[in-house]
N, C-alpha and C. Protein backbone atom coordinates (compact mmCIF):
# COMPACT_ATOMS: atom_id res chain seq x y z
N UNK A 1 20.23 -5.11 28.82
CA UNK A 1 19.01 -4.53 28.24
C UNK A 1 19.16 -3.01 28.07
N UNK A 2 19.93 -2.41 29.35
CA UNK A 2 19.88 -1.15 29.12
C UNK A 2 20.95 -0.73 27.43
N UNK A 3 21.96 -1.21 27.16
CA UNK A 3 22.92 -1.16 26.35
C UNK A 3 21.83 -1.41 25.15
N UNK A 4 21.27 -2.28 25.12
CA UNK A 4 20.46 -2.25 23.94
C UNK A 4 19.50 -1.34 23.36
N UNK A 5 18.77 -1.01 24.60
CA UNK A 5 17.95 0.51 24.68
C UNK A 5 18.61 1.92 24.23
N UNK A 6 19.60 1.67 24.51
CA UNK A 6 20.70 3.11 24.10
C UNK A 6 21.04 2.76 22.71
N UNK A 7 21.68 1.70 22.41
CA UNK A 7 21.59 1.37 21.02
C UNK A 7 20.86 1.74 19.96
N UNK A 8 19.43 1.11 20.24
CA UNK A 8 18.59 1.62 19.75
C UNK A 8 18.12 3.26 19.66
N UNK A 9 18.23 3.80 20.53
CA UNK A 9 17.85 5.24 20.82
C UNK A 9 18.81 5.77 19.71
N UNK A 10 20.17 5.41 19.98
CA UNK A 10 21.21 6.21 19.41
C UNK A 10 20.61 6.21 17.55
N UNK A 11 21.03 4.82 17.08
CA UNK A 11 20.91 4.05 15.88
C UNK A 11 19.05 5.11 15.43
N UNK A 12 18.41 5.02 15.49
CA UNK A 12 17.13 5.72 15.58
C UNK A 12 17.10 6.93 15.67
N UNK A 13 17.17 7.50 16.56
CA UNK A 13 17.54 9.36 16.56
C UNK A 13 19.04 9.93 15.30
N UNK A 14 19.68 9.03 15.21
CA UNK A 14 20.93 9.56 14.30
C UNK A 14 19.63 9.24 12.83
N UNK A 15 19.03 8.06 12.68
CA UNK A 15 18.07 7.78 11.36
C UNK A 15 17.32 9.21 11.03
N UNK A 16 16.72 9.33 11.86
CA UNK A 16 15.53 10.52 12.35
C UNK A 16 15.91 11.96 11.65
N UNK A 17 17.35 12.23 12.27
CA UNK A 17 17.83 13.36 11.13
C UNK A 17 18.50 13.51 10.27
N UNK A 18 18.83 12.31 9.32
CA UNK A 18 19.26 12.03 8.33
C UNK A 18 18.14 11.52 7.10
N UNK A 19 16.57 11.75 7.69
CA UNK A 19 15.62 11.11 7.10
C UNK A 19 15.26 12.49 6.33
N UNK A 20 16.11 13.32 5.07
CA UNK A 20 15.72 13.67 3.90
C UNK A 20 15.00 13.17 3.07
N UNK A 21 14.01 13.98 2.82
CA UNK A 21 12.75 13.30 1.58
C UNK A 21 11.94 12.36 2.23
N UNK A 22 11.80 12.09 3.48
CA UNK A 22 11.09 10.91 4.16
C UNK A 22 11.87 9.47 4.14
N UNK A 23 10.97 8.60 5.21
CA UNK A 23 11.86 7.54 5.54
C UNK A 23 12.07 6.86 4.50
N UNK A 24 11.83 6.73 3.55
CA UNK A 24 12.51 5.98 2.48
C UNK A 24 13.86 6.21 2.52
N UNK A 25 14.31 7.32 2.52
CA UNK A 25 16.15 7.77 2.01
C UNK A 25 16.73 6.77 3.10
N UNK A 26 16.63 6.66 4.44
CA UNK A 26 16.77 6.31 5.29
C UNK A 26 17.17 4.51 4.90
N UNK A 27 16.26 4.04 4.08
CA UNK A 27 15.91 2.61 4.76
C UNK A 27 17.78 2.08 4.04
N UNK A 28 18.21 2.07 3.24
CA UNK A 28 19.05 1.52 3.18
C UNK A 28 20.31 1.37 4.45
N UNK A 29 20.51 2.59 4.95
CA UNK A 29 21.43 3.07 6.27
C UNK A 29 20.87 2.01 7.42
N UNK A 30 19.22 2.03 7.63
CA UNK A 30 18.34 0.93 8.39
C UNK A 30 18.92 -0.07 8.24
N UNK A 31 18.77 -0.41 7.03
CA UNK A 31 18.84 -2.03 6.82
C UNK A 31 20.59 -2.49 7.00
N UNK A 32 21.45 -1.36 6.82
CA UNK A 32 22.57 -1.76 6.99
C UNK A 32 23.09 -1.63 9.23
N UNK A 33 22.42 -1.11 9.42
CA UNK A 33 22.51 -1.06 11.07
C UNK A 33 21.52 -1.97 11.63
N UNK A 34 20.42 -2.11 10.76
CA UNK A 34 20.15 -2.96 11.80
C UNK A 34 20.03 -4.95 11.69
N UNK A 35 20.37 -4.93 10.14
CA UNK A 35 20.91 -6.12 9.81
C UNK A 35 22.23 -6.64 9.92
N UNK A 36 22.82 -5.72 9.52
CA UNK A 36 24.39 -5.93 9.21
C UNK A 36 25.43 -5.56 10.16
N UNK A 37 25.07 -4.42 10.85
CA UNK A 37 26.23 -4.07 12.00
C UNK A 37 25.56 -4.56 13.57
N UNK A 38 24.71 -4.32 14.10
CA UNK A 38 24.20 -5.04 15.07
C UNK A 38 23.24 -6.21 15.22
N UNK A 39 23.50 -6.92 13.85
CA UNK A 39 22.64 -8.51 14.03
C UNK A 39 21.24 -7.94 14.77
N UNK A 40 20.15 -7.25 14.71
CA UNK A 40 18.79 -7.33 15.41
C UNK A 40 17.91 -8.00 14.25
N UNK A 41 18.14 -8.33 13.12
CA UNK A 41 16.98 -8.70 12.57
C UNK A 41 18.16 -8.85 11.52
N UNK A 42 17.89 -10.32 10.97
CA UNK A 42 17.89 -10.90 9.50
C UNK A 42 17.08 -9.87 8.22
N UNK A 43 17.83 -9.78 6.68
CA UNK A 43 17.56 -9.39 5.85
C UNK A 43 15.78 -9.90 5.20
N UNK A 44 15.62 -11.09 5.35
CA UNK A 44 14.18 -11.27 5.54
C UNK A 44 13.27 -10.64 6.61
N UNK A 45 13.32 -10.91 7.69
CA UNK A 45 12.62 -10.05 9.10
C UNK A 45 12.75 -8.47 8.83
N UNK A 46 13.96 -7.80 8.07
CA UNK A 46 13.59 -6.45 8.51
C UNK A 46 12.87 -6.40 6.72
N UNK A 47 12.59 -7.26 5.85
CA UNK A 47 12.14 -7.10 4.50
C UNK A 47 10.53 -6.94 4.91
N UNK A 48 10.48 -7.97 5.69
CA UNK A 48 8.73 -8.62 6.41
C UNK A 48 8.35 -7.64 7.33
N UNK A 49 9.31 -6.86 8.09
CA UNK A 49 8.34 -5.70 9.08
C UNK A 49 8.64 -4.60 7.97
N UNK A 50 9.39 -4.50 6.84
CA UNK A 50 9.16 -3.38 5.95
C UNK A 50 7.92 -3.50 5.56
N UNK A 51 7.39 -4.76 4.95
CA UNK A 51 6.16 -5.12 4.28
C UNK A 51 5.12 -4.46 5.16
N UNK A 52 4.54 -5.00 6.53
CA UNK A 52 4.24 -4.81 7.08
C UNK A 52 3.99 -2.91 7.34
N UNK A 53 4.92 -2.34 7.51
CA UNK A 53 4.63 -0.65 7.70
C UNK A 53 4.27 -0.23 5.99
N UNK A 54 4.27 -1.32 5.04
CA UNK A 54 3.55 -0.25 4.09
C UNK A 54 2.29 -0.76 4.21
N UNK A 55 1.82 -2.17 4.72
CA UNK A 55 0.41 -2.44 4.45
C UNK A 55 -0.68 -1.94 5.68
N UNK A 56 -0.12 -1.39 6.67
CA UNK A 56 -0.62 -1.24 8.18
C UNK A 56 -1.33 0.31 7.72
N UNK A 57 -2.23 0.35 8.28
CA UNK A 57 -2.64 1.99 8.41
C UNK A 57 -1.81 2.94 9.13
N UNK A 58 -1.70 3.82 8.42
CA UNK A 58 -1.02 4.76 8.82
C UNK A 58 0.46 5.42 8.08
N UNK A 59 1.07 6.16 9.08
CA UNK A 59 2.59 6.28 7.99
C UNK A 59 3.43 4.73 8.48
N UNK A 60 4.23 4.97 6.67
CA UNK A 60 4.75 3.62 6.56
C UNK A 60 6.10 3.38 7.30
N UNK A 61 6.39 4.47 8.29
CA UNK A 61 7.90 4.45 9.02
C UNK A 61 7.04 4.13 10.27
N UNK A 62 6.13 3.91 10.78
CA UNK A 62 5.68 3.23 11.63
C UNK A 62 6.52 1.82 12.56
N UNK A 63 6.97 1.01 10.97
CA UNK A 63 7.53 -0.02 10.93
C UNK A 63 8.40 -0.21 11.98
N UNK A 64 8.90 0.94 12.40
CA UNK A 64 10.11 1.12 12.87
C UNK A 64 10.02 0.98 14.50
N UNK A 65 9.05 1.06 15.35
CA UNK A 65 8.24 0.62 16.49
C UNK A 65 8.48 -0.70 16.47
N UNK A 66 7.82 -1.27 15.70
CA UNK A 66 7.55 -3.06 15.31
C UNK A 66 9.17 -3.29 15.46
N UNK A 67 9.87 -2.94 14.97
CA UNK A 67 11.77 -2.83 15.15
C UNK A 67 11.81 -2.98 16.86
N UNK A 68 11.69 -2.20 17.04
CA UNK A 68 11.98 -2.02 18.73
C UNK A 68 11.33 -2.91 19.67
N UNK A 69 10.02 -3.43 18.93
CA UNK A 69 8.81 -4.34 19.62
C UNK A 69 9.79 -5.59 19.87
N UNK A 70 10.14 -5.69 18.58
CA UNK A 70 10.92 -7.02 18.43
C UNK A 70 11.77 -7.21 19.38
N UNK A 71 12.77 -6.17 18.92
CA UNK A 71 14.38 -6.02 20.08
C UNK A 71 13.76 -5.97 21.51
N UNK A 72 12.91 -5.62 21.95
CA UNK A 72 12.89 -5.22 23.51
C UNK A 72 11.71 -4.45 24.17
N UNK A 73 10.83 -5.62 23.35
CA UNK A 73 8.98 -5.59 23.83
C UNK A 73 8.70 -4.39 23.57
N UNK A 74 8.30 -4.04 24.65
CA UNK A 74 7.26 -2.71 24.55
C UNK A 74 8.29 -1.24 25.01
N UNK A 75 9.16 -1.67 25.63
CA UNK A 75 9.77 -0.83 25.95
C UNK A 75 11.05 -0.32 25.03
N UNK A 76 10.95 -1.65 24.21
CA UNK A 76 11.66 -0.90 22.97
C UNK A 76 11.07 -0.25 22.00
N UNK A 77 9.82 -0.06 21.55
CA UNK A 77 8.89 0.17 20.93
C UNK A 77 8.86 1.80 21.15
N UNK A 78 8.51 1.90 22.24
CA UNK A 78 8.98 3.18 22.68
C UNK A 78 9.85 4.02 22.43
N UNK A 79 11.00 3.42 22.80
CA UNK A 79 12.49 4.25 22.76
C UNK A 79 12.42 4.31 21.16
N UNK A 80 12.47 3.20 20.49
CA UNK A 80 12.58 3.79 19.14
C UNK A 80 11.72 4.57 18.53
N UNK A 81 10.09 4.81 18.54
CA UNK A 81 9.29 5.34 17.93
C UNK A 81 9.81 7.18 18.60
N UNK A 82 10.61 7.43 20.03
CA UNK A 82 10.34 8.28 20.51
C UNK A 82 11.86 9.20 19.50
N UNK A 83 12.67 8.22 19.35
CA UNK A 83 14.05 8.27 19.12
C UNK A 83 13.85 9.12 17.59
N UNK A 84 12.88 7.93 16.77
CA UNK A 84 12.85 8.08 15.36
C UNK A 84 11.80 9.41 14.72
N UNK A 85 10.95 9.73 15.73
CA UNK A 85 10.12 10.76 15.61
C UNK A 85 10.01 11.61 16.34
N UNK A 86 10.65 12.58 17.30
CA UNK A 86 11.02 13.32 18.21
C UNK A 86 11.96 14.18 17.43
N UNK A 87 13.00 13.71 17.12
CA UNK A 87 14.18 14.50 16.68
C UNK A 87 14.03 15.09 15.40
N UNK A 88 13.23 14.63 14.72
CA UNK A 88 12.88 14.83 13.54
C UNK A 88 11.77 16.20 13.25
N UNK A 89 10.73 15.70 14.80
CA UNK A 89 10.08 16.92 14.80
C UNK A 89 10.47 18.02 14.78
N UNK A 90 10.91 18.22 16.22
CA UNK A 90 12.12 19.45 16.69
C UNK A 90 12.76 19.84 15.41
N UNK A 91 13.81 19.57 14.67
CA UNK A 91 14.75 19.79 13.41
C UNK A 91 13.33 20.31 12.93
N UNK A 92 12.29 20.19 12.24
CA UNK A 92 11.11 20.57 11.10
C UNK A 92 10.74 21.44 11.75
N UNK A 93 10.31 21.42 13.05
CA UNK A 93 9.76 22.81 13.59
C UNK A 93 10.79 24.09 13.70
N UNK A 94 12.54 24.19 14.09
CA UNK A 94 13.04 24.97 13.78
C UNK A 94 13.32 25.59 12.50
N UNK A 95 13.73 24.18 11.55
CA UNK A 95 13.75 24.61 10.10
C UNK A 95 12.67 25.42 9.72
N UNK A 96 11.45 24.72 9.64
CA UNK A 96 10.40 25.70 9.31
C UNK A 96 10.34 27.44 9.38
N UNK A 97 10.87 27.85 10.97
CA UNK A 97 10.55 29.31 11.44
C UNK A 97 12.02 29.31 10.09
N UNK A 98 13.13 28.80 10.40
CA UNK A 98 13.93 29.83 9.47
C UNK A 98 13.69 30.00 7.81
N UNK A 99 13.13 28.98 7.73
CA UNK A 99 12.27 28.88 6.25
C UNK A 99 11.81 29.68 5.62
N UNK A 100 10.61 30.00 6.77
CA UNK A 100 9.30 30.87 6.62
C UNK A 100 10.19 32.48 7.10
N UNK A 101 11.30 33.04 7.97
CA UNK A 101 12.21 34.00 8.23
C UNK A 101 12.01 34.29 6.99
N UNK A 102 13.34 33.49 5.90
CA UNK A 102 14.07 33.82 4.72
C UNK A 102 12.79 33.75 3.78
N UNK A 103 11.60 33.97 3.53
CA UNK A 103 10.72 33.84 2.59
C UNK A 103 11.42 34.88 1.31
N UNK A 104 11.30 34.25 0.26
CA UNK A 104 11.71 35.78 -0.42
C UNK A 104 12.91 35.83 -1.25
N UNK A 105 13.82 35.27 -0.24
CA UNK A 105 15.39 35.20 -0.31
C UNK A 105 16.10 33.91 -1.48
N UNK A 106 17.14 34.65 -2.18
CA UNK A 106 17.68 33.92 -3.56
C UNK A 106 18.33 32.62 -2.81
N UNK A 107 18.61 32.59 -1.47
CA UNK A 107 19.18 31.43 -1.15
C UNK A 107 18.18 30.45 -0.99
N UNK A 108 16.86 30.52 -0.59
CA UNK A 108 15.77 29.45 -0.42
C UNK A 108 15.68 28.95 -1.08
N UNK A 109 15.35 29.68 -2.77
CA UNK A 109 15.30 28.84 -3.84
C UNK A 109 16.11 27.73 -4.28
N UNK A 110 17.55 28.68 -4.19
CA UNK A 110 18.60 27.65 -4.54
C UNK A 110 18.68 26.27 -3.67
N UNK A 111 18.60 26.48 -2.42
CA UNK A 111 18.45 25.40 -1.35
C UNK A 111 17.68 24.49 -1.64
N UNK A 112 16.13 24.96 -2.06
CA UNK A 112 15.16 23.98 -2.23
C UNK A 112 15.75 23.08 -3.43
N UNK A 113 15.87 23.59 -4.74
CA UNK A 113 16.15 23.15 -6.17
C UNK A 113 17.36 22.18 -5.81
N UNK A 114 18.18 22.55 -4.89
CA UNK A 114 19.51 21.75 -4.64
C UNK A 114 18.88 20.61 -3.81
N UNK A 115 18.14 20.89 -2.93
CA UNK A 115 17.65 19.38 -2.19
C UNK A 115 16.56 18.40 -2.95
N UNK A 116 16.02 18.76 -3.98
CA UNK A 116 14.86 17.75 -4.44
C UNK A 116 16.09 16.78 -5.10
N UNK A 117 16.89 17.15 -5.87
CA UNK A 117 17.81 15.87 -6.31
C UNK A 117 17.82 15.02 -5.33
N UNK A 118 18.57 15.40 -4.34
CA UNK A 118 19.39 14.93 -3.21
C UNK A 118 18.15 14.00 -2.44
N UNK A 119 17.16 14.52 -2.71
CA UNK A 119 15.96 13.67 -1.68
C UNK A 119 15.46 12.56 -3.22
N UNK A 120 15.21 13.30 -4.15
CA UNK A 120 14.95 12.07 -5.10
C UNK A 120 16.11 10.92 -4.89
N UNK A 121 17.27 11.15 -4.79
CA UNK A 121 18.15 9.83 -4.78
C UNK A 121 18.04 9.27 -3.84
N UNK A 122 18.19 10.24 -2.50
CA UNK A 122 17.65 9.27 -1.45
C UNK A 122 16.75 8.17 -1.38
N UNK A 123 15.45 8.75 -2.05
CA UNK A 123 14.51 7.46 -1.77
C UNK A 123 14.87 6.56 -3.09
N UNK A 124 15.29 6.86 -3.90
CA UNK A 124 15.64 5.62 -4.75
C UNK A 124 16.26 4.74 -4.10
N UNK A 125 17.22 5.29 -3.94
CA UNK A 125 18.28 4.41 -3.07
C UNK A 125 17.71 3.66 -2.13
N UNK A 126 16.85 3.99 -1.29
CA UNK A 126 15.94 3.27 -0.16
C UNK A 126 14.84 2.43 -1.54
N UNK A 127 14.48 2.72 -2.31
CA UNK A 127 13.74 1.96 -3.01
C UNK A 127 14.34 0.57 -4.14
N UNK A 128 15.89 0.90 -3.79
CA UNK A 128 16.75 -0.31 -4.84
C UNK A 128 17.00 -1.12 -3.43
N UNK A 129 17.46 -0.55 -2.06
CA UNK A 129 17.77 -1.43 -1.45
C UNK A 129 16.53 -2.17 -0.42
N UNK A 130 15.60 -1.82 -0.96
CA UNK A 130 14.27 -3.11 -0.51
C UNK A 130 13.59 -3.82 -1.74
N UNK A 131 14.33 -3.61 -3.14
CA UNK A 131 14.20 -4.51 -4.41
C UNK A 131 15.04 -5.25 -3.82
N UNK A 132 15.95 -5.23 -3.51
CA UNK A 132 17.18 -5.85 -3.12
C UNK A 132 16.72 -7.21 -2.29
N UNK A 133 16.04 -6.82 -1.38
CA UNK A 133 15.43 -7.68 -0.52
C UNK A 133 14.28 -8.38 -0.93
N UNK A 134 13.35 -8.24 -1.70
CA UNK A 134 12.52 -8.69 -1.71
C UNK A 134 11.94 -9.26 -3.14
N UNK A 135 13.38 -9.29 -4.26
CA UNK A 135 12.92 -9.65 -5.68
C UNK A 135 14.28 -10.63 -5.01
N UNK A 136 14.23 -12.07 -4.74
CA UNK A 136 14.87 -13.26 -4.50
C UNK A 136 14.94 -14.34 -5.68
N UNK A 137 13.13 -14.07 -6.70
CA UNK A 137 13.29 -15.18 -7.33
C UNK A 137 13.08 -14.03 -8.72
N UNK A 138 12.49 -15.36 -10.10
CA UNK A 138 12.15 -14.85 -10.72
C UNK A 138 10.63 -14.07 -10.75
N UNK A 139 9.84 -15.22 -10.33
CA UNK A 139 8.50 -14.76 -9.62
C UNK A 139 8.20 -13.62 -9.33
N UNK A 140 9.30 -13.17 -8.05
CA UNK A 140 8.80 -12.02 -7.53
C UNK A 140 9.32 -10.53 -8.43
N UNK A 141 10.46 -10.98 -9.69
CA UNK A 141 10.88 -9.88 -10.57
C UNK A 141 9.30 -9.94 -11.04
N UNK A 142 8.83 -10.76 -11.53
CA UNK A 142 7.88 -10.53 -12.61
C UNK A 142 6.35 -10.22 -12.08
N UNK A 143 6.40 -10.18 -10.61
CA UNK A 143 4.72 -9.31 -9.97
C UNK A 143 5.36 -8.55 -9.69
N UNK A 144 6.76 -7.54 -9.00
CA UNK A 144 7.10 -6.18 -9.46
C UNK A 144 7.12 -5.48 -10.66
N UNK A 145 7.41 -6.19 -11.53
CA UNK A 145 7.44 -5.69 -12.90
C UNK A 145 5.96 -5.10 -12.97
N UNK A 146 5.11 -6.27 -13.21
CA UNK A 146 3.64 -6.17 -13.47
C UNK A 146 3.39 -5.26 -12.86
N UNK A 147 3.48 -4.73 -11.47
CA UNK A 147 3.13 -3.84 -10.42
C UNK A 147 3.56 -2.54 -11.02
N UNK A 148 4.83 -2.12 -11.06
CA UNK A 148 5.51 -1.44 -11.79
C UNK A 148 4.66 -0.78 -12.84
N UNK A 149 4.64 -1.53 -13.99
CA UNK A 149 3.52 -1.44 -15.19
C UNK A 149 2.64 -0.82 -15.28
N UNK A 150 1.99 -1.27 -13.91
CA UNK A 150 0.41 -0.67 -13.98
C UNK A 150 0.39 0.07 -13.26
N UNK A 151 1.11 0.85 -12.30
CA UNK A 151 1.66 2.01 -12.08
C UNK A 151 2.09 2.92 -12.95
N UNK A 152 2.52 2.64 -13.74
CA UNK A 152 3.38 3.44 -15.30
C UNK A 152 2.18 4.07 -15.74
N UNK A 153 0.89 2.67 -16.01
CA UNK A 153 0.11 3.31 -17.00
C UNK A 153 -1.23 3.60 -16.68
N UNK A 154 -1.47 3.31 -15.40
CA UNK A 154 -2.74 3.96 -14.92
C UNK A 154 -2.90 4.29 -13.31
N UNK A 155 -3.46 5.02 -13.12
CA UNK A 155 -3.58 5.23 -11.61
C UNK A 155 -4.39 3.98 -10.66
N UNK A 156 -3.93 3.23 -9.74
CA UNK A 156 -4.22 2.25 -9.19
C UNK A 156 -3.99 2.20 -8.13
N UNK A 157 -5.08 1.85 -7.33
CA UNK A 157 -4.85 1.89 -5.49
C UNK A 157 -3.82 1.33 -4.87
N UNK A 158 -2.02 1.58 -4.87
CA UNK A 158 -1.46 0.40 -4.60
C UNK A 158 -2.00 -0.69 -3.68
N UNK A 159 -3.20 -0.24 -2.28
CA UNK A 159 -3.28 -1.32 -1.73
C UNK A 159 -4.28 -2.51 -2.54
N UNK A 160 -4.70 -2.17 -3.56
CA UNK A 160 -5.32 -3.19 -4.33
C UNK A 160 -4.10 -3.91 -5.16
N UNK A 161 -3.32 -3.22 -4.99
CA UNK A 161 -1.89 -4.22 -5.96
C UNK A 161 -0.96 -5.03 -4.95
N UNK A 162 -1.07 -4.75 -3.93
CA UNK A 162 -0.54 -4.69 -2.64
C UNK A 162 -1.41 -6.41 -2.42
N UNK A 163 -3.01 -6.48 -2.64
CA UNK A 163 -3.20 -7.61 -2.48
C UNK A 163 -3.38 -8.60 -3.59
N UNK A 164 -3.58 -7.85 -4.41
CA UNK A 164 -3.69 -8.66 -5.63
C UNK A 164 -2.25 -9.19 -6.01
N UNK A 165 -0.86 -8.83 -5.55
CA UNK A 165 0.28 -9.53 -5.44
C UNK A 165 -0.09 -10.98 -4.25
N UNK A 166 -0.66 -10.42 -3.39
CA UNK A 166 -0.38 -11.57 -2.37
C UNK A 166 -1.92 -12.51 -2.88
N UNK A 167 -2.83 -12.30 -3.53
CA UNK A 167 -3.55 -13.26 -3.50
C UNK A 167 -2.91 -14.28 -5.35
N UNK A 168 -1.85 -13.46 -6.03
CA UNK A 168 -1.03 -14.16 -7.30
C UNK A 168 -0.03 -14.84 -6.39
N UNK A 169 0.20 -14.24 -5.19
CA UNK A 169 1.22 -15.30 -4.65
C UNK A 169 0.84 -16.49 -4.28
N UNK A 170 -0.27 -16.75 -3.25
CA UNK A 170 -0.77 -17.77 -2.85
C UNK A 170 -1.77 -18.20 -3.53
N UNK A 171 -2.29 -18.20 -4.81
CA UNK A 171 -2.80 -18.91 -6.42
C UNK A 171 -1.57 -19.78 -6.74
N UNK A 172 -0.52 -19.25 -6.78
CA UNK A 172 0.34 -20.05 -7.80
C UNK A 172 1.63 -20.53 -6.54
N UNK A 173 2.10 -20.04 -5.44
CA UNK A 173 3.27 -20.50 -4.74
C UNK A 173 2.85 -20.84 -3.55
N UNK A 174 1.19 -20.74 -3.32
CA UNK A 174 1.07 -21.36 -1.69
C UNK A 174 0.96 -22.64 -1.78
């Protein structure tokens, strides 16, 4: 148990400061550690507690608790939420003072302009590899699409699309 706890801590705190642009950039690296290199959760299960941290109140890296809940009750829950959001703080609160130091300075700019790419791909990338997971049939291409769509062309509460997917799901596939 303890080996697993460290696992987790490790796998989680290394996520934590590699989480440019928010946890999205992240989820693909996730899904490859915690599906693929240490077997804790099947590509469905970590698709279903993804689901889950976007529909739950609150922020959607939440999810990542529910991760640890799984692996090792409550006490994994812990270690990871402490792992995944601790380190992350610390890093933002130093960055910040040197941030706010260099106000002014030709290198900030450049820095910033150089990281929005780098964070836009990130979350793409976290956003192709949970299409990945969760467009299986044709079905589900075509209520992303739709979703997609009406995102494109009007402003819409995703959590009203969020259910209005799941009440087209269980109309036509429950």
């Amino acid at each position: 148990m303890l080996i697993k706890l460290l696992n987790l801590f490790w796998v989680f705190a290394l996520l934590s400061l590699l989480a440019v642009g928010g946890g999205t950039a992240v989820l693909p690296e996730m899904q490859y550690r915690v599906v693929h290199q240490f077997h804790w959760l099947t590509d469905p299960q970590f698709r279903d507690v993804y689901g889950l941290g976007q529909v739950a109140p609150g922020p959607n890296m939440l999810m990542v608790i529910v991760i640890g809940y799984r692996l090792a009750g409550a006490l994994g829950a812990l270690v990871v939420g402490l792992a995944f959001f601790v380190p992350d703080c610390v890093l933002t609160l130093y960055a910040n003072r040197a941030w706010n130091h260099f106000k002014g300075s030709p290198w900030r700019t450049a820095a910033q302009r150089g990281l929005a790419p780098v964070a836009i791909g990130l979350m793409l990338a976290g956003t192709f590899a949970m299409a990945k997971l969760a467009i299986t049939n044709y079905f589900n291409f075509a209520v992303g699409l739709v979703v997609f769509l009406l995102l494109s062309w009007r402003h819409v509460n995703p959590a009203l699309l969020v259910l209005g997917g799941g009440v087209v799901y269980l109309l036509l596939r429950g």
